[in-house]
Protein backbone atom coordinates (compact mmCIF):
# COMPACT_ATOMS: atom_id res chain seq x y z
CA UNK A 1 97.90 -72.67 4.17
CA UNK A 2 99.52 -71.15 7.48
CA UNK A 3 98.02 -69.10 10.14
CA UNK A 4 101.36 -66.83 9.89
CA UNK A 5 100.65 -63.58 9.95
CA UNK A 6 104.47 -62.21 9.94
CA UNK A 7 104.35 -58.54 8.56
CA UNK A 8 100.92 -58.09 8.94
CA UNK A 9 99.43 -55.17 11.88
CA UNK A 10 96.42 -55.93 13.63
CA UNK A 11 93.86 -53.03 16.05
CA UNK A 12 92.01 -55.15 18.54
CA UNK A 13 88.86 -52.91 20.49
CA UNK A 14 88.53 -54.04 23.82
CA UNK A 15 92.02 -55.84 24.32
CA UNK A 16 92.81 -55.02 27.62
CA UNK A 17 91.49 -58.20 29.38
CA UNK A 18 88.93 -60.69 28.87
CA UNK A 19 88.29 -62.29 25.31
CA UNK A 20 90.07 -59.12 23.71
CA UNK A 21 93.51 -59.49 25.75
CA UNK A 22 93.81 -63.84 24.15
CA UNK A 23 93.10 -62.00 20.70
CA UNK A 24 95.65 -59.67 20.68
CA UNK A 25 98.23 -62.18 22.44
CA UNK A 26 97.46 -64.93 19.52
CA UNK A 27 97.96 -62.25 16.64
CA UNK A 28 101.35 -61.49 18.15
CA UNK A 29 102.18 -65.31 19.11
CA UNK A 30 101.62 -65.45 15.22
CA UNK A 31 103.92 -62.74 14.13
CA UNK A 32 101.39 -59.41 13.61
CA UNK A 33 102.45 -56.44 15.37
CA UNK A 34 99.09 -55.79 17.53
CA UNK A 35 97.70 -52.41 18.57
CA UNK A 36 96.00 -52.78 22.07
CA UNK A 37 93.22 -50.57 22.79
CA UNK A 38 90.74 -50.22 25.67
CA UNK A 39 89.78 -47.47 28.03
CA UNK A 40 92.42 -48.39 31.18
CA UNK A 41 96.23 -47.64 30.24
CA UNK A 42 97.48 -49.88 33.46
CA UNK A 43 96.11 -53.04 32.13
CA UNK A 44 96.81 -51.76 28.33
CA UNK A 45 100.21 -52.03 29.29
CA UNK A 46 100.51 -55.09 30.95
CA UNK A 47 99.21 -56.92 27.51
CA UNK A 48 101.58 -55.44 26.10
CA UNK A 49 103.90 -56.35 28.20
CA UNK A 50 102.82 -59.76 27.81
CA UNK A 51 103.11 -60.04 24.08
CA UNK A 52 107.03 -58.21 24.37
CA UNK A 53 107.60 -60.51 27.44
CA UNK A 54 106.60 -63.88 24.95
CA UNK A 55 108.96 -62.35 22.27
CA UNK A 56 106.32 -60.65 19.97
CA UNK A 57 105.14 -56.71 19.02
CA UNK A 58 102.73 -54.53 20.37
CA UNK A 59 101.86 -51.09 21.37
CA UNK A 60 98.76 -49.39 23.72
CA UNK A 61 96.63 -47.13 22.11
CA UNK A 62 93.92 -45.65 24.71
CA UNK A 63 90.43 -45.03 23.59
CA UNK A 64 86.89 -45.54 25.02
CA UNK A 65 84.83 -46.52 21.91
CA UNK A 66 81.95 -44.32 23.36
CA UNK A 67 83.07 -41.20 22.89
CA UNK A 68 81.48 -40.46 19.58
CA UNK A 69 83.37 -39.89 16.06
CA UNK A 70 86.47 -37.96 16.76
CA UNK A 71 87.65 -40.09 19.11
CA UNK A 72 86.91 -43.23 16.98
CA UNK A 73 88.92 -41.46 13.90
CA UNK A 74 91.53 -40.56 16.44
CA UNK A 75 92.28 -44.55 17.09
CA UNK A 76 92.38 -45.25 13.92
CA UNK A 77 94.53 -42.56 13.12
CA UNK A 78 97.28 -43.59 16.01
CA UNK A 79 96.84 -46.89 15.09
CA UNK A 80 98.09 -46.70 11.79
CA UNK A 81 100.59 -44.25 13.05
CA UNK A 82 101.94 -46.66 15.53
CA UNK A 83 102.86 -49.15 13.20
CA UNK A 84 106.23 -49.06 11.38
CA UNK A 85 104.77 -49.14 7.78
CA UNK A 86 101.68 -46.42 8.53
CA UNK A 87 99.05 -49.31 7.84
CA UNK A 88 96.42 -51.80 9.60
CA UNK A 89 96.13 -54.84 7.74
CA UNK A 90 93.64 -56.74 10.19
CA UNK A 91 90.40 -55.28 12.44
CA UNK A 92 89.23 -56.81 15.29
CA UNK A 93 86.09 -55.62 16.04
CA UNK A 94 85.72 -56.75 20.16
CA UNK A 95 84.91 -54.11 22.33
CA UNK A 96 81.59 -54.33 24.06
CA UNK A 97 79.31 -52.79 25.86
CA UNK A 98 78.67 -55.76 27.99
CA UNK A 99 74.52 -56.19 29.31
CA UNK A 100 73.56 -57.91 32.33
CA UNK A 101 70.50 -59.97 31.84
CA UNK A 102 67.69 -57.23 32.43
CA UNK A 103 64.34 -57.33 31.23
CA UNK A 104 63.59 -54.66 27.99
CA UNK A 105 60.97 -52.50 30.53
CA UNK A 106 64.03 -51.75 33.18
CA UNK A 107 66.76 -50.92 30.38
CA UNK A 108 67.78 -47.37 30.77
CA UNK A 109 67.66 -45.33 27.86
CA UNK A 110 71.37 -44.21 28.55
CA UNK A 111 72.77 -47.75 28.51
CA UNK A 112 70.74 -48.25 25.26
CA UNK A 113 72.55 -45.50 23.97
CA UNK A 114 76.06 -46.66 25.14
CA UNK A 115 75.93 -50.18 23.83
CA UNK A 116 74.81 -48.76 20.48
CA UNK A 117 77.47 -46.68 20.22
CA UNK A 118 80.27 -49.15 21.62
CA UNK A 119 78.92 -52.78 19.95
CA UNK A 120 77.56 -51.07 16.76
CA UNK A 121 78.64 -47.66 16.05
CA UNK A 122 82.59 -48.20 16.50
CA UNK A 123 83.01 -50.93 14.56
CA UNK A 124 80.79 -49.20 12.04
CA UNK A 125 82.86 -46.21 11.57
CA UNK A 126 86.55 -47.99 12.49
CA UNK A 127 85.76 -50.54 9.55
CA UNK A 128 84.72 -47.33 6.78
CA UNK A 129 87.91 -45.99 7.57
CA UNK A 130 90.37 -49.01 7.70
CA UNK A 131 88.92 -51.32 5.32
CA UNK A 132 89.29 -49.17 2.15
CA UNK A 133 92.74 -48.72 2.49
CA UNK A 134 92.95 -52.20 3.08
CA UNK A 135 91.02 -52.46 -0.53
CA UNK A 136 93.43 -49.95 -1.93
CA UNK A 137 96.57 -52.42 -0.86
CA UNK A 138 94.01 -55.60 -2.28
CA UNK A 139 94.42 -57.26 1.28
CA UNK A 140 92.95 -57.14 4.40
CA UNK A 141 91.22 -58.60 7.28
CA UNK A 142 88.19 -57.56 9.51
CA UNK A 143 86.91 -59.98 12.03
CA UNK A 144 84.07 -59.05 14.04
CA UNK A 145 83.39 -60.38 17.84
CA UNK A 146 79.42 -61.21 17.56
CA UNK A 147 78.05 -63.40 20.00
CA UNK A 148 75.41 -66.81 20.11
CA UNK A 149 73.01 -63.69 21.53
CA UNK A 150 72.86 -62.38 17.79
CA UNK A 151 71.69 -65.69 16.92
CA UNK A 152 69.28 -66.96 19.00
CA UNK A 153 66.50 -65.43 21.48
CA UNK A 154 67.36 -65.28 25.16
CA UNK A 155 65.49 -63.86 27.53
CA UNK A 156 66.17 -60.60 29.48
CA UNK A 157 69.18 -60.01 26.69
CA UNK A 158 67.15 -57.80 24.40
CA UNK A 159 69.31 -54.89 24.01
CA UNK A 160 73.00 -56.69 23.97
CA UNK A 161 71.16 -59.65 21.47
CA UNK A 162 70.27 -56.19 19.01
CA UNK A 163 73.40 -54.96 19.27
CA UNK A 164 75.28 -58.32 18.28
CA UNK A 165 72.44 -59.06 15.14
CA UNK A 166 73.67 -56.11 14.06
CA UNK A 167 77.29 -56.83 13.72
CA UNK A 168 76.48 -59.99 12.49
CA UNK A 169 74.32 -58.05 9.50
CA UNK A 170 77.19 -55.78 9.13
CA UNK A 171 79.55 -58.67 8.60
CA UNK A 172 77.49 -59.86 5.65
CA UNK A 173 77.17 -56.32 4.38
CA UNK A 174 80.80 -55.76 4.67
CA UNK A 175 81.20 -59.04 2.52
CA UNK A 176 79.71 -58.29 -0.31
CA UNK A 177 81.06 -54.86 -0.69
CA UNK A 178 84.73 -55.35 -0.22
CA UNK A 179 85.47 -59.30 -1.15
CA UNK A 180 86.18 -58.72 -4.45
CA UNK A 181 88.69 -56.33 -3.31
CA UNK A 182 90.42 -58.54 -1.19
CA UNK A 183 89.04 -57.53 2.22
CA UNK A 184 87.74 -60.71 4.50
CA UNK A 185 84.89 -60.16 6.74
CA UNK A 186 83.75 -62.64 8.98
CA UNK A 187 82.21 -63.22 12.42
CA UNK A 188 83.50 -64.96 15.33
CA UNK A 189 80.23 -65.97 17.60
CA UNK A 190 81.67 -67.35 20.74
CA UNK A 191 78.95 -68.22 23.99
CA UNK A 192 79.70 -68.63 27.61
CA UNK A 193 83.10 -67.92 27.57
CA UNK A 194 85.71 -68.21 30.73
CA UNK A 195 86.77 -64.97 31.25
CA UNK A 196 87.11 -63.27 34.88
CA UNK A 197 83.60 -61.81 34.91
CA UNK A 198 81.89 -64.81 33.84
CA UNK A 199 84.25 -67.53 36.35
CA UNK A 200 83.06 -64.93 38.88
CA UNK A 201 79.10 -65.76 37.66
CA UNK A 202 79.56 -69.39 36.73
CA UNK A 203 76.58 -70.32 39.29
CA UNK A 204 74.06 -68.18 37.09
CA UNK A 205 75.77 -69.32 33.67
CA UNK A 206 75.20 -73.52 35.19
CA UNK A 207 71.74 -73.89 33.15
CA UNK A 208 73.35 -72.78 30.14
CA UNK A 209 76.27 -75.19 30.39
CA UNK A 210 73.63 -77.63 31.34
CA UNK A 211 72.33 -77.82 27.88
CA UNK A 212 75.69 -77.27 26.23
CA UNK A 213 76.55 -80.45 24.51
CA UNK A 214 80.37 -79.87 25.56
CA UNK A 215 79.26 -79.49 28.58
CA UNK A 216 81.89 -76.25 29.62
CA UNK A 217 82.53 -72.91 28.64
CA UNK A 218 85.11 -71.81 25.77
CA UNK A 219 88.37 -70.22 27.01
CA UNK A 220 89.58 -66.80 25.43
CA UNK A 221 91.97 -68.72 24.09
CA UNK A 222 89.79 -70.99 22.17
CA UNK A 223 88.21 -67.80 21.00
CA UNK A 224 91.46 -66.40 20.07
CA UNK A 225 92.73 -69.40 17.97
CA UNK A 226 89.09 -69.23 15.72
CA UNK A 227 90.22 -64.95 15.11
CA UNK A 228 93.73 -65.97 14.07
CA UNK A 229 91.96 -68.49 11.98
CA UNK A 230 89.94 -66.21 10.25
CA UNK A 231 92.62 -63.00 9.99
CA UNK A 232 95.20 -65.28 8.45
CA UNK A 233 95.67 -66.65 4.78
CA UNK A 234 94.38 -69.85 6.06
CA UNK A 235 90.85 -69.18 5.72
CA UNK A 236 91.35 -67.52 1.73
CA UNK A 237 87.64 -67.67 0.63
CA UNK A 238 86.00 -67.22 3.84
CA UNK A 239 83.46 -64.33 3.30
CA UNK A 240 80.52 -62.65 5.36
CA UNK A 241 80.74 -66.31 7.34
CA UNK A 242 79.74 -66.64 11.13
CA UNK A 243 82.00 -68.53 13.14
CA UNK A 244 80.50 -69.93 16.01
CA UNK A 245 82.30 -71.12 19.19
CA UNK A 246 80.45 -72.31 21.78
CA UNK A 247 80.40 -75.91 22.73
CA UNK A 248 77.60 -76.33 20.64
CA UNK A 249 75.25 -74.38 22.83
CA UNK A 250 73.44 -72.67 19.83
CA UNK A 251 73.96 -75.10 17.10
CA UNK A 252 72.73 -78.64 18.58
């Protein structure tokens, strides 16, 4: 099996840095032609102008994922439009609302609704409109950023842990109703991961390492490498599964 994904289009959420940004610069190292999207067109284009500089394809699309309905049917829209064949053969669901640790009695009710309607709502909507044309063609891909936080309890992460259960339910869901039609959901579940934010917070993420059996965080590119994974005909028969990638933080 190969991880090539030559001739195949790929719409990462959330792409413009971070754990989004090695995504959609590993689905163009691998031959997709990747649709970035985020809310900032400066740093849209400079991962785009990564993936062109490093001899692949890409485009910006600009969207913030928390602007309700139209605007997520207008992404998916320019997304397919983008492409040279009118079609989106792989979804990466990765934009987040991200949560500092907060405990549930000082959550405001606004940032409750926010990270409902980025983490769950989005990829709810972008996935009933791209995955059953995908269906219609008999292939496609959806691969769904959830997080260790879906899977375990941590304190003070009640609201971003309910968001990421849910994508992780959805994932499963998604499964069963389009495998047979030759769409692949899965989940990737990465934890402490070395992006800016978090190398800027490493002192409060130290007890978690501590009790990570690798001992470090993951890099976005170690992320990355798990989503190509699961896009790409390598992984054939994978179906509703939960990839996790996190040094064994959640596992061991």
């Amino acid at each position: 099996m190969t991880h090539s994904l030559l001739h195949r289009n790929a719409l990462v959420t959330g792409s413009t840095g971070g754990i989004g940004a090695a995504i959609a610069q590993a689905l163009a190292a691998a031959g997709a032609f990747v649709v970035v999207s985020g809310r900032d067109p400066a740093r849209g284009r400079a991962v785009v102008q990564s993936i062109t500089d490093s001899g692949g394809h890409g485009t910006f699309v600009q969207a913030d994922l928390a602007d309700g309905e139209v605007a997520i049917r207008h992404l998916a829209e320019r997304a397919q439009t983008a492409t040279s064949d009118a079609r989106v053969d792989i979804l990466v669901n990765n934009a987040a609302q991200l949560i500092a640790p907060t405990p549930t009695a000082e959550v405001p009710a606004e940032l409750i609704t926010r990270a409902l309607a980025v983490n769950v709502t989005a990829p709810f909507l972008l996935t009933g409109i791209l995955a059953p044309a995908m269906a219609a063609r008999g292939y496609g891909a959806v691969v769904n950023v959830g997080s260790i936080n879906g899977l375990i309890g941590m304190a003070n992460s009640a609201l971003y842990g309910a968001t990421k259960t849910a994508v992780h339910s959805l994932t499963k869901s998604w499964a069963a109703e389009y495998a047979a039609r030759g769409v692949r959901v899965n989940t990737i579940a990465p934890g402490p991961t070395a992006t800016e934010r978090n190398t800027a917070v490493a002192e409060h993420l130290a007890p978690l390492l501590a009790r990570t059996p690798s001992g470090r965080m993951s890099t976005p590119d170690e992320i990355a490498s798990a989503v190509v994974f699961l896009a790409s005909d390598a992984a054939p028969n994978m179906h509703g599964a939960t990839l996790v990638v996190d040094g064994g933080f959640a596992t061991i």
